[in-house]
N, C-alpha and C. Protein backbone atom coordinates (compact mmCIF):
# COMPACT_ATOMS: atom_id res chain seq x y z
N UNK A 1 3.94 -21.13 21.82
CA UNK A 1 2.72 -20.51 21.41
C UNK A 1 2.79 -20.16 19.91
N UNK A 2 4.10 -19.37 19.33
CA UNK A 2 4.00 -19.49 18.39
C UNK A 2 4.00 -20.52 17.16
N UNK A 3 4.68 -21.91 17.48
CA UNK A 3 4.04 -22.86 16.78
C UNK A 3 2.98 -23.14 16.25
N UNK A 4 2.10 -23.45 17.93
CA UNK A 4 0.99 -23.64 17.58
C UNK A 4 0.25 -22.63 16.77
N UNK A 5 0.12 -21.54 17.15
CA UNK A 5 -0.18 -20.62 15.59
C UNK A 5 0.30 -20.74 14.36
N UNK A 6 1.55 -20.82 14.35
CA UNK A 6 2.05 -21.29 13.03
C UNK A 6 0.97 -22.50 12.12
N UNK A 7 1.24 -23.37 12.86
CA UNK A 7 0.02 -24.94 12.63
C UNK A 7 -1.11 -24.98 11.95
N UNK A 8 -1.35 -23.50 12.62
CA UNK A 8 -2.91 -23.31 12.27
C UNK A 8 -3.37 -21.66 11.12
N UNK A 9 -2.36 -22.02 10.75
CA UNK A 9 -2.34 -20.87 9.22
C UNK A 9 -1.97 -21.61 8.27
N UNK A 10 -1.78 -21.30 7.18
CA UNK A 10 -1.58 -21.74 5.49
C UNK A 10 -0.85 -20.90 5.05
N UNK A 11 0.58 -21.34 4.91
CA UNK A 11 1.45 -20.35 3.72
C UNK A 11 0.77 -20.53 2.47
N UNK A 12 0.00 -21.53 2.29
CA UNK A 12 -0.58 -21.61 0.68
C UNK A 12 -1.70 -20.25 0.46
N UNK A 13 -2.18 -20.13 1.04
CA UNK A 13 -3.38 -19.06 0.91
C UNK A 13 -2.73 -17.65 1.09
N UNK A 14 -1.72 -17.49 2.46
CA UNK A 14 -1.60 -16.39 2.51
C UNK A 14 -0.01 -16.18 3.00
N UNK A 15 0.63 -15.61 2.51
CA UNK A 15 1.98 -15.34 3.13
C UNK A 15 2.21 -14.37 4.36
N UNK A 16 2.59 -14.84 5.92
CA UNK A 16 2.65 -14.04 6.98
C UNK A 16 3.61 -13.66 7.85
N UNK A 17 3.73 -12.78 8.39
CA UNK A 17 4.95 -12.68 9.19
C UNK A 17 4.80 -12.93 10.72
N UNK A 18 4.72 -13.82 11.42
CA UNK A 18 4.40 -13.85 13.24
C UNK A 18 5.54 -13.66 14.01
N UNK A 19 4.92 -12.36 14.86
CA UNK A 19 5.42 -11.55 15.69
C UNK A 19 4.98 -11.34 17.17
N UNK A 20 6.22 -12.29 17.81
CA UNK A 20 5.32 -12.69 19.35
C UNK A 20 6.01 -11.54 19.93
N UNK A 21 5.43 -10.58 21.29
CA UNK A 21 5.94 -10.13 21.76
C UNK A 21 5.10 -9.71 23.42
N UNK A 22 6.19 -9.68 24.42
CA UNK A 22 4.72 -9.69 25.67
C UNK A 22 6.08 -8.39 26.61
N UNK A 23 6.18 -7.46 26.37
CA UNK A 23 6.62 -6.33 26.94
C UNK A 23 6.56 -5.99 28.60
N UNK A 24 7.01 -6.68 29.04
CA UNK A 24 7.64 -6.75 30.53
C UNK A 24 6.61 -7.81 31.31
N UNK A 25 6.24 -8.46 30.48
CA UNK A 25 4.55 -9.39 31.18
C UNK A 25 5.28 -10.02 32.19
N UNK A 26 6.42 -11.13 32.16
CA UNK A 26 7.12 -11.27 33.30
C UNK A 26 7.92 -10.85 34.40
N UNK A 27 7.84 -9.83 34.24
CA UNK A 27 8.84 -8.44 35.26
C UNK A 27 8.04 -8.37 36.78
N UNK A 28 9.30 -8.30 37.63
CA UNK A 28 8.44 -7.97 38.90
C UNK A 28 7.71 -6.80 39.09
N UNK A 29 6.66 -6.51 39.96
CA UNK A 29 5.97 -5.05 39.69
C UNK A 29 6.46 -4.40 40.13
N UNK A 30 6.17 -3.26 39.90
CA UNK A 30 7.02 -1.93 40.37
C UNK A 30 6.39 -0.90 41.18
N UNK A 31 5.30 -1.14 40.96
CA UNK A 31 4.21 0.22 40.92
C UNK A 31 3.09 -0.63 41.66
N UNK A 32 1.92 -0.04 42.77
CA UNK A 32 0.69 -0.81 43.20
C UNK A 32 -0.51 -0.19 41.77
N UNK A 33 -0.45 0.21 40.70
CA UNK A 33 -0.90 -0.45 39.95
C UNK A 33 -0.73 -1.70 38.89
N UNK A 34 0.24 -1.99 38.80
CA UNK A 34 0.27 -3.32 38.51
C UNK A 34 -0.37 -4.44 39.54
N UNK A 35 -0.10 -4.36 40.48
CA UNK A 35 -0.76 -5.45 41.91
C UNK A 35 -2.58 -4.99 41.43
N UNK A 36 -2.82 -3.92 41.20
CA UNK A 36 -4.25 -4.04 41.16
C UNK A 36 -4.99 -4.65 39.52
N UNK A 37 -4.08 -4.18 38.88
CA UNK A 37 -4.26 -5.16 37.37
C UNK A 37 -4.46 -6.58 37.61
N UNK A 38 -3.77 -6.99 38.30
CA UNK A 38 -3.97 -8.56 38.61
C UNK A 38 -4.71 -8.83 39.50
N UNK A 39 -5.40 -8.60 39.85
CA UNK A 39 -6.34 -8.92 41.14
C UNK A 39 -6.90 -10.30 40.69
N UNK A 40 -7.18 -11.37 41.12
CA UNK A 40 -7.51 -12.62 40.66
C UNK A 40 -6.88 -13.18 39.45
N UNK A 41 -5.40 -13.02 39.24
CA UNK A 41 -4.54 -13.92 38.22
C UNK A 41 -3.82 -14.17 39.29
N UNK A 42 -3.00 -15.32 38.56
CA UNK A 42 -1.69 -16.26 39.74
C UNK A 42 -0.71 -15.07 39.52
N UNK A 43 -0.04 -15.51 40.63
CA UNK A 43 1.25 -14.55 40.81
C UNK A 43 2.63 -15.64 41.70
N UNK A 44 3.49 -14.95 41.69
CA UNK A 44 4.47 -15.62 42.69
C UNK A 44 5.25 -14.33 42.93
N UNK A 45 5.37 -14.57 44.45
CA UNK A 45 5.81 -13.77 45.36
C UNK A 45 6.95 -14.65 45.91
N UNK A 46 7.99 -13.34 46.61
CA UNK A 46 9.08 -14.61 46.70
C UNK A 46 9.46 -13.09 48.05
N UNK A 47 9.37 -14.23 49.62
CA UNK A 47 9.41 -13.01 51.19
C UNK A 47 10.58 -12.78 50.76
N UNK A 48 10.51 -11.72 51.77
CA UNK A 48 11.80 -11.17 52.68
C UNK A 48 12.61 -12.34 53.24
N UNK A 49 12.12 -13.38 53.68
CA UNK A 49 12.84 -14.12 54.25
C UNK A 49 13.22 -15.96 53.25
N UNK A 50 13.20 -15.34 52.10
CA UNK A 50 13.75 -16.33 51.07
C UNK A 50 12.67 -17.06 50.34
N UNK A 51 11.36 -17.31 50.96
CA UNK A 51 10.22 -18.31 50.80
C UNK A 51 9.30 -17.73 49.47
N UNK A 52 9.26 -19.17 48.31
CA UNK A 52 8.11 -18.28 47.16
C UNK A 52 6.71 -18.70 47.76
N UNK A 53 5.86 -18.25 47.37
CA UNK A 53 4.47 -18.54 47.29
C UNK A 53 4.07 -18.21 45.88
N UNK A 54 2.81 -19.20 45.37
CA UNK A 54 2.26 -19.51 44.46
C UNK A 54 0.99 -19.28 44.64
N UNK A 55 0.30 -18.47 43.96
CA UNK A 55 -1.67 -18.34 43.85
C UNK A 55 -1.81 -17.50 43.78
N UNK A 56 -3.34 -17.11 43.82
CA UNK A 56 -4.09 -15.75 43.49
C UNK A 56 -3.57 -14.86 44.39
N UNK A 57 -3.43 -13.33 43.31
CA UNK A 57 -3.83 -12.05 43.82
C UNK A 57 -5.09 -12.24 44.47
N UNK A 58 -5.04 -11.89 45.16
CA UNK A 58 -7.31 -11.53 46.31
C UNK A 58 -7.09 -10.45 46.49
N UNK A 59 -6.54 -9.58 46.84
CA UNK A 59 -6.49 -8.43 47.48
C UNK A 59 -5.78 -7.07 47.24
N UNK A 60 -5.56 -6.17 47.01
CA UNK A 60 -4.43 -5.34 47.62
C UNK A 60 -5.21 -3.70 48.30
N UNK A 61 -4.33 -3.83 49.35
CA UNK A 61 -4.99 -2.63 50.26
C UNK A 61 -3.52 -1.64 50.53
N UNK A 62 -3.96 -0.14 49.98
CA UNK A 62 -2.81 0.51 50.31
C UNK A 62 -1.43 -0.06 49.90
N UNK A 63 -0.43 -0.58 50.99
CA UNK A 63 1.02 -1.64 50.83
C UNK A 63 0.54 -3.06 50.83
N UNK A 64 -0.34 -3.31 51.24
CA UNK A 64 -0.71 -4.48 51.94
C UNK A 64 -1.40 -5.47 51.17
N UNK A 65 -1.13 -6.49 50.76
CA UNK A 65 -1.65 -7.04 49.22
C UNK A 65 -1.66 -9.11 49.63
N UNK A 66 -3.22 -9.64 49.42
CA UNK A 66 -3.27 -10.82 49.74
C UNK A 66 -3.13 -11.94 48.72
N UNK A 67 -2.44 -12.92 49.09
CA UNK A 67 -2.01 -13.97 48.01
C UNK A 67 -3.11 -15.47 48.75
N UNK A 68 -3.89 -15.78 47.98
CA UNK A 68 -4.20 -16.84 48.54
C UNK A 68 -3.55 -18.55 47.81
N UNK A 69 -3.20 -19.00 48.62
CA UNK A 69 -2.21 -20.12 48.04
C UNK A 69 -2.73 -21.76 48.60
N UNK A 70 -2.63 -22.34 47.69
CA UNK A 70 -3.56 -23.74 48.12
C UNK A 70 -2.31 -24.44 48.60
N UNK A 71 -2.00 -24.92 50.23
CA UNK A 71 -1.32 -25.48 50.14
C UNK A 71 -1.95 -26.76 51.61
N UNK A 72 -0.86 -27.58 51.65
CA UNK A 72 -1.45 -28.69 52.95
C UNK A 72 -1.07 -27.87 54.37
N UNK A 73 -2.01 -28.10 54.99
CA UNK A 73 -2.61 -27.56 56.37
C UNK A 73 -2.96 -28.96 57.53
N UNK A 74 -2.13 -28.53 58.44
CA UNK A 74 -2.42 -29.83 59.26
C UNK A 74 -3.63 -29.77 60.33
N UNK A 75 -4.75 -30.74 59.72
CA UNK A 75 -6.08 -30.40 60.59
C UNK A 75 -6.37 -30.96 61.48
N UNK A 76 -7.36 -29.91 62.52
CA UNK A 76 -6.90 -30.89 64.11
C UNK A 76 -7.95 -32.04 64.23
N UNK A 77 -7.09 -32.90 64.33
CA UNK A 77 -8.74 -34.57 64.21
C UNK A 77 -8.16 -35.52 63.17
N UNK A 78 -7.65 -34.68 62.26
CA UNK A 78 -7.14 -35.40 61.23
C UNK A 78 -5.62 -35.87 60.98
N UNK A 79 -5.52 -36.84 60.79
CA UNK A 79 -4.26 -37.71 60.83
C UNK A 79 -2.90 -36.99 59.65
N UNK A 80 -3.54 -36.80 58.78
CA UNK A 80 -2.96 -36.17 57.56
C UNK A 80 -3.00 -35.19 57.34
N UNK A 81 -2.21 -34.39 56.65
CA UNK A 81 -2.26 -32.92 56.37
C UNK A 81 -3.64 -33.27 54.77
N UNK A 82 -4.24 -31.84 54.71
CA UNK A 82 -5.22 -31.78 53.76
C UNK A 82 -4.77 -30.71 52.94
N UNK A 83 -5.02 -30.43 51.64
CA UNK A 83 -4.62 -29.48 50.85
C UNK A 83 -5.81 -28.50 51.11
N UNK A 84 -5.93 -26.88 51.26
CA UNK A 84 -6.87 -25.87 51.74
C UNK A 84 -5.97 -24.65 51.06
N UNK A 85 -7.09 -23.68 50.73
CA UNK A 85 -6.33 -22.25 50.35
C UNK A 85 -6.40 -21.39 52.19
N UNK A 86 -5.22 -20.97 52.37
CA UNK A 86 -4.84 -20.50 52.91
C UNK A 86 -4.47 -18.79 52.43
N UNK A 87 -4.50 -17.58 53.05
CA UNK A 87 -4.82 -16.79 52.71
C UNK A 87 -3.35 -15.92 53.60
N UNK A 88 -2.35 -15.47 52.61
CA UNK A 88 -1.09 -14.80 52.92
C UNK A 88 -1.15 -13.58 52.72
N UNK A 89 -0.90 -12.43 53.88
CA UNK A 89 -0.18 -11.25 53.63
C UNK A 89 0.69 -10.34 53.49
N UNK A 90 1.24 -10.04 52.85
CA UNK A 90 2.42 -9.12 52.36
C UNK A 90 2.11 -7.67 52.19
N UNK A 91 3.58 -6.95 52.78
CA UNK A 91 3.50 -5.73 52.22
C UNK A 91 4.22 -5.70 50.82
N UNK A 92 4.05 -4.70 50.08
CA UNK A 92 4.59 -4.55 48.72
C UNK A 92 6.36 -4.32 49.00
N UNK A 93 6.29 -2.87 50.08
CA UNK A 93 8.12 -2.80 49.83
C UNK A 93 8.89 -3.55 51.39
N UNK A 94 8.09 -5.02 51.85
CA UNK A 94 8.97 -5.80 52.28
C UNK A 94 8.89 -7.26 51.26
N UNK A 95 8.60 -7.35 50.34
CA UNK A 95 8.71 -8.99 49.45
C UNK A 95 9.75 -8.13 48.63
N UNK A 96 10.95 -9.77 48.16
CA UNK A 96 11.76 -9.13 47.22
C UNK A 96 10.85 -9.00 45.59
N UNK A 97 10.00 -9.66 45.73
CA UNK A 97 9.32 -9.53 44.34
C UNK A 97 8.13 -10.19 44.20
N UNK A 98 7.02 -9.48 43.33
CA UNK A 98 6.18 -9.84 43.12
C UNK A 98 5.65 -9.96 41.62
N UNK A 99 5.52 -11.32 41.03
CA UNK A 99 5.24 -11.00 39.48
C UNK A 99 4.06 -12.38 39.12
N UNK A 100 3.69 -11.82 37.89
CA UNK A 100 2.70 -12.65 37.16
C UNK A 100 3.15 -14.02 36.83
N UNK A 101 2.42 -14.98 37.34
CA UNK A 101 2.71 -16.24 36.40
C UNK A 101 2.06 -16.49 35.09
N UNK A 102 2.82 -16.76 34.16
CA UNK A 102 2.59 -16.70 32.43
C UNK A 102 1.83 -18.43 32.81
N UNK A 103 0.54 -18.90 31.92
CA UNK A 103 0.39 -20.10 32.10
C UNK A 103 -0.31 -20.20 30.35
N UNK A 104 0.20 -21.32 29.88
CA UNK A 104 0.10 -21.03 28.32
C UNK A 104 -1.16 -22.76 28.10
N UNK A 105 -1.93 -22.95 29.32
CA UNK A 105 -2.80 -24.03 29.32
C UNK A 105 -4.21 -24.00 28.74
């Protein structure tokens, strides 16, 4: 990221100093206000029982906080699995972690 900023300034015009800094933006949360800050950004959650998931915050209620994650679902009629958001729940103090995905697109 900072490149590309770099790229797009002129040491000729102006002399600058760039100073990237993102203060715990990748840290797992700690607190259910962070889970409510994100409400509709990606996240990755990673269970109790070893498994990550990938996708939106949708939800958080009390402990109880929904990840919806696009993944293949095997449909009945259909020969092939289809890709569908599917809609996961977690409590906050049974996942080992829950944090923001950084996406720089």
């Amino acid at each position: 990221m900072s490149k590309y900023i770099e790229d797009h300034l002129s040491r000729d015009e102006e002399d600058y100093e760039l100073e990237v800094g993102s203060a715990g933006l990748g840290q797992p949360f700690k607190v259910l206000q962070q889970y409510l800050n994100f409400v509709g950004k990606p996240v990755e959650v990673l269970a109790a029982d070893g498994k990550k998931y990938q996708g939106i915050l949708k939800h958080v209620d009390g402990n109880d906080f929904v990840v919806t994650v696009n993944e293949k679902v095997t449909v009945e009629g259909k020969k092939r699995p289809q890709k569908m958001d599917v809609d996961h729940t977690f409590q906050m103090d049974n996942v080992k972690y829950t944090k923001y995905l950084i996406s720089f697109k």
